[in-house]
C-alpha atoms as a PDB file:
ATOM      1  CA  UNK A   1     -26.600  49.033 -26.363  1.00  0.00           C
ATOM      2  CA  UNK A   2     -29.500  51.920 -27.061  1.00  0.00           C
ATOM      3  CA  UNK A   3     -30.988  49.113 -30.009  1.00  0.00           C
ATOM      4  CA  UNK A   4     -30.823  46.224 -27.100  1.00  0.00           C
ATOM      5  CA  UNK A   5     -32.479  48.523 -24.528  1.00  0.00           C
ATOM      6  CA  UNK A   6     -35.466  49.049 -27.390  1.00  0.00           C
ATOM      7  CA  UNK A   7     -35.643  45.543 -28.344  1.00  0.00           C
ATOM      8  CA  UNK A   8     -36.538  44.833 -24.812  1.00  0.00           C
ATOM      9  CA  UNK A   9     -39.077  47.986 -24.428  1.00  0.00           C
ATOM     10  CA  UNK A  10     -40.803  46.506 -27.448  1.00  0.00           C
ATOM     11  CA  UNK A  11     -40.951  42.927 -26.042  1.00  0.00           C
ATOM     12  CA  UNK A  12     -42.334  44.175 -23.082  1.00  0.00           C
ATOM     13  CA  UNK A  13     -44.728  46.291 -25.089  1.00  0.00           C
ATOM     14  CA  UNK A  14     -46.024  43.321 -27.141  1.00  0.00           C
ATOM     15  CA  UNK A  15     -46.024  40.990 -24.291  1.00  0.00           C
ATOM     16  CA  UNK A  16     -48.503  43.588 -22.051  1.00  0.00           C
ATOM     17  CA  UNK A  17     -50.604  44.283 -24.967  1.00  0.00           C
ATOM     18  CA  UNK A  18     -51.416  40.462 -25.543  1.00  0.00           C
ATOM     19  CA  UNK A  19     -52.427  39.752 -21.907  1.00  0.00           C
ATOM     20  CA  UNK A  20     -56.635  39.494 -21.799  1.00  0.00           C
ATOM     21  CA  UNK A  21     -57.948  41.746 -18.956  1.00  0.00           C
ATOM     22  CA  UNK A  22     -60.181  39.402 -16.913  1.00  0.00           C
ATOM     23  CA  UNK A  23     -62.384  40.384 -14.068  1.00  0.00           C
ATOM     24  CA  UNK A  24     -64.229  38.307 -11.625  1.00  0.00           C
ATOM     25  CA  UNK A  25     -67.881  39.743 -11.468  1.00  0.00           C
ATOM     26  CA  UNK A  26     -68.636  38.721  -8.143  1.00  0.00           C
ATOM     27  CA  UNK A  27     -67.907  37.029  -5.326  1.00  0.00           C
ATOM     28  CA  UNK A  28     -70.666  34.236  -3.936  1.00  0.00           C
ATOM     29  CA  UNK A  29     -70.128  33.055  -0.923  1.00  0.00           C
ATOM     30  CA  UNK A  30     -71.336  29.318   0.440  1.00  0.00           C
ATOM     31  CA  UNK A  31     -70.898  27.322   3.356  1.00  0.00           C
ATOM     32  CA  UNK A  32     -70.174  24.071   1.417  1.00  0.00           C
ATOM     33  CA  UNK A  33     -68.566  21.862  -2.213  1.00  0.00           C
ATOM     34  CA  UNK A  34     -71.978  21.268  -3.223  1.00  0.00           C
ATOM     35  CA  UNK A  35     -73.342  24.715  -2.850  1.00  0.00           C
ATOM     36  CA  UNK A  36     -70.757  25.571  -6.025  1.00  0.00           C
ATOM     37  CA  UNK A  37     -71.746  25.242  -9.876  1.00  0.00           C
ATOM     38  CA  UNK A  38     -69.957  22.912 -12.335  1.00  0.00           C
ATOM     39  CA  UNK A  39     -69.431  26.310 -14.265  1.00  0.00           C
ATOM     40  CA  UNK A  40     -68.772  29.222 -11.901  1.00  0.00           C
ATOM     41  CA  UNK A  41     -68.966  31.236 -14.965  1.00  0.00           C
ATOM     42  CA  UNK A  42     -67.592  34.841 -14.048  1.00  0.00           C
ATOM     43  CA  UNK A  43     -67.444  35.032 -10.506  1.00  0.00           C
ATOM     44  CA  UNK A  44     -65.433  33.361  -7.621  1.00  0.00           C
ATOM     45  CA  UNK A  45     -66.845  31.136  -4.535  1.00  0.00           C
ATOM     46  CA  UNK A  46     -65.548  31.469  -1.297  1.00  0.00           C
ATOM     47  CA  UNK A  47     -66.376  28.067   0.469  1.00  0.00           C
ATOM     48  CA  UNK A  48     -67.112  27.808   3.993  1.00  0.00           C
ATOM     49  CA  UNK A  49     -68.332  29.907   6.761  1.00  0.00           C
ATOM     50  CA  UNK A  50     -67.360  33.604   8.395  1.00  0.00           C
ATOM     51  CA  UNK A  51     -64.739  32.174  10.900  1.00  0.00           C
ATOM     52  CA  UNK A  52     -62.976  29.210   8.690  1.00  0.00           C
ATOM     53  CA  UNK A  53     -62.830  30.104   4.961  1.00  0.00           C
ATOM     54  CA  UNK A  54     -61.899  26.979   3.325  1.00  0.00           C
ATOM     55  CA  UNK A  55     -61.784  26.968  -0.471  1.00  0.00           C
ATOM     56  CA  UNK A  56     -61.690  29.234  -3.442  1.00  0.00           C
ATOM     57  CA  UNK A  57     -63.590  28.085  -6.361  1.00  0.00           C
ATOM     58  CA  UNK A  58     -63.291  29.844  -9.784  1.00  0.00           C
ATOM     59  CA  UNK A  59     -62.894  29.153 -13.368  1.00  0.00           C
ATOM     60  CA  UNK A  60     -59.407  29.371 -14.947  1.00  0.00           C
ATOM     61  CA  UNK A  61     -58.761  32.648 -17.133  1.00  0.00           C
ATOM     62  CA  UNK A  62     -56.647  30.530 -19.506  1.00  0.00           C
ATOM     63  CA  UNK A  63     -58.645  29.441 -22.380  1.00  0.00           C
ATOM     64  CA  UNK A  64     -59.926  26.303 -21.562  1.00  0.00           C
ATOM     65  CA  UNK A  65     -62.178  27.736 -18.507  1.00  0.00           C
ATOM     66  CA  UNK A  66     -61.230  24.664 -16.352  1.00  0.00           C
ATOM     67  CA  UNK A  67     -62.347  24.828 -12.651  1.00  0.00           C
ATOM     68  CA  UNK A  68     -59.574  26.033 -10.257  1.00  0.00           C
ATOM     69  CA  UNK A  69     -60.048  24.684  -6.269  1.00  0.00           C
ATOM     70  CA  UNK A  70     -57.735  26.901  -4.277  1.00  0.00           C
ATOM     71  CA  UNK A  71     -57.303  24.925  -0.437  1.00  0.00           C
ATOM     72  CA  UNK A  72     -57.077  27.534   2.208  1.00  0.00           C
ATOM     73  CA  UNK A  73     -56.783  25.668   4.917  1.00  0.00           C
ATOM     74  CA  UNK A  74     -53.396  25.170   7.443  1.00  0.00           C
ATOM     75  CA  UNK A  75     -53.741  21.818   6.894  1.00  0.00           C
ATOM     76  CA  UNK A  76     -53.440  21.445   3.506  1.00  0.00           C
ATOM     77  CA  UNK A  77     -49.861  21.829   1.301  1.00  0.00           C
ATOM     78  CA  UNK A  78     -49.935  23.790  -0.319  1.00  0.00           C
ATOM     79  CA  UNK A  79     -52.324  26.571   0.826  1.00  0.00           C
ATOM     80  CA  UNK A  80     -52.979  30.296  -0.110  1.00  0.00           C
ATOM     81  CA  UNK A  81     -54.021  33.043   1.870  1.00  0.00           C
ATOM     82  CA  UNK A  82     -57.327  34.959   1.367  1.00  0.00           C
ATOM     83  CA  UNK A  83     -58.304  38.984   1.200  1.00  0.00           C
ATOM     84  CA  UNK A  84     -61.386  39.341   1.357  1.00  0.00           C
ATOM     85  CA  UNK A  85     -62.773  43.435   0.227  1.00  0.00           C
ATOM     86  CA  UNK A  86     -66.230  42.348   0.496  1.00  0.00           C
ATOM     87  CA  UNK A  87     -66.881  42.753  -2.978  1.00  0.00           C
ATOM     88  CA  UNK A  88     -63.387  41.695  -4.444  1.00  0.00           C
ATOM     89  CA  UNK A  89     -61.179  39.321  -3.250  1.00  0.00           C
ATOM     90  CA  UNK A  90     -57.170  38.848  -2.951  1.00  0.00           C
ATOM     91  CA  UNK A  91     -55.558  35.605  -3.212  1.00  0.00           C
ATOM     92  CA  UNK A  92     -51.450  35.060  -2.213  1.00  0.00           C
ATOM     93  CA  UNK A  93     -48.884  33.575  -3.138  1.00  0.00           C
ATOM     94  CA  UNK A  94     -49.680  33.644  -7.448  1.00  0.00           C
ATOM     95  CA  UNK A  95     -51.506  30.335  -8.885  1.00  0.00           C
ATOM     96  CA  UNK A  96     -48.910  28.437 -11.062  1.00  0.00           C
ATOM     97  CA  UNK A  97     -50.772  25.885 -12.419  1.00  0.00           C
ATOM     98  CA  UNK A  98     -48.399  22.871 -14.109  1.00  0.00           C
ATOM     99  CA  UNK A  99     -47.966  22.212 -17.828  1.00  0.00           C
ATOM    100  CA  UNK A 100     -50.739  19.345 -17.531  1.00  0.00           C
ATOM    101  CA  UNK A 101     -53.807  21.789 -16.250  1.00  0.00           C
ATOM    102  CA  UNK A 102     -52.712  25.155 -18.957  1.00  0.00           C
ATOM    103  CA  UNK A 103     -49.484  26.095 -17.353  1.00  0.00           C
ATOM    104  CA  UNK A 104     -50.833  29.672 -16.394  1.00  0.00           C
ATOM    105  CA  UNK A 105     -49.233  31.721 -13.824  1.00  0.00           C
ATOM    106  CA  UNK A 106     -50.709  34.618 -12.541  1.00  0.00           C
ATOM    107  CA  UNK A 107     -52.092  36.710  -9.291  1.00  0.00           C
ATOM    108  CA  UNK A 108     -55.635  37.121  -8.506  1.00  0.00           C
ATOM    109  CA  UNK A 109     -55.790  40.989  -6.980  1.00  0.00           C
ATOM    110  CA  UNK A 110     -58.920  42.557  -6.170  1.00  0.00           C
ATOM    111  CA  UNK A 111     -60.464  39.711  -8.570  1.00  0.00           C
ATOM    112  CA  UNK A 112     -58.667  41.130 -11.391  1.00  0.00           C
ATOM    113  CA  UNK A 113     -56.255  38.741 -13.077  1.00  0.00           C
ATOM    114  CA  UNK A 114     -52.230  39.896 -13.095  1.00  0.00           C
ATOM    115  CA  UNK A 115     -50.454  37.430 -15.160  1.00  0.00           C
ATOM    116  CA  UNK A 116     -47.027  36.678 -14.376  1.00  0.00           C
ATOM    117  CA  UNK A 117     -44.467  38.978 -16.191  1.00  0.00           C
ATOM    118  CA  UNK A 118     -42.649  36.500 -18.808  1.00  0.00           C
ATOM    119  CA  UNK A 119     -45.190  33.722 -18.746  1.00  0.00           C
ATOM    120  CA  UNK A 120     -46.620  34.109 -22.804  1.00  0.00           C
ATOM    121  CA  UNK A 121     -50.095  33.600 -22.321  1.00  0.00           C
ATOM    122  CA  UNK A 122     -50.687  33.549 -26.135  1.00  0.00           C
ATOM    123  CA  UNK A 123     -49.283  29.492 -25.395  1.00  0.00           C
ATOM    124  CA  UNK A 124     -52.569  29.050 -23.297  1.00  0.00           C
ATOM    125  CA  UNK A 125     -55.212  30.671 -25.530  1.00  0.00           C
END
């Protein structure tokens, strides 16, 4: 039992110490699609204006960089729910992108990247 309960201890080990540490720079914010870059580079776009927020716009932290467009909007399934900390922001539920895109699953707090316990990320980089 005590060599099972290390096993684990040491997965969990080498699985945290794997995980990149990405941080969002900043956050821009625009009232429209074509106030956004091709390449957001390092920081995250909040589309639209003070009262209706409707996209997020950032760059995937897999390895491929793709361009992630988060809907916010009611009207749209599914949606996500923004925080906004003025210079950070918190997106909810987690972004689990499908097998097709990278397959990454992970939370965006505080523009700081938590990946999803379990999901290997090494299979993305």
């Amino acid at each position: 039992m005590e060599t099972r309960v290390l096993t684990f201890l040491q997965r969990v080990k080498h699985w945290w110490s794997r995980r990149p540490t990405i941080r969002y720079s900043k956050v821009v914010r625009v009232s429209s699609m074509s106030d956004v870059p091709a390449d957001t580079k390092n920081k995250i776009y909040l589309v639209g204006s003070a009262s209706t927020l409707k996209w997020v716009l950032l760059m995937c932290p897999c390895a491929r960089r793709h361009r992630l467009s988060v809907p916010l909007m009611r009207s749209i399934s599914p949606h996500w729910k923004v925080f906004d900390h003025g210079k950070t922001l918190t997106l909810w539920p987690s972004l689990w992108l499908n097998e097709e895109s990278c397959g990454s699953h992970f939370w965006l707090k505080r523009s700081r990247v938590e990946w999803a316990f379990g999901d290997d990320v090494s299979e993305h980089l």
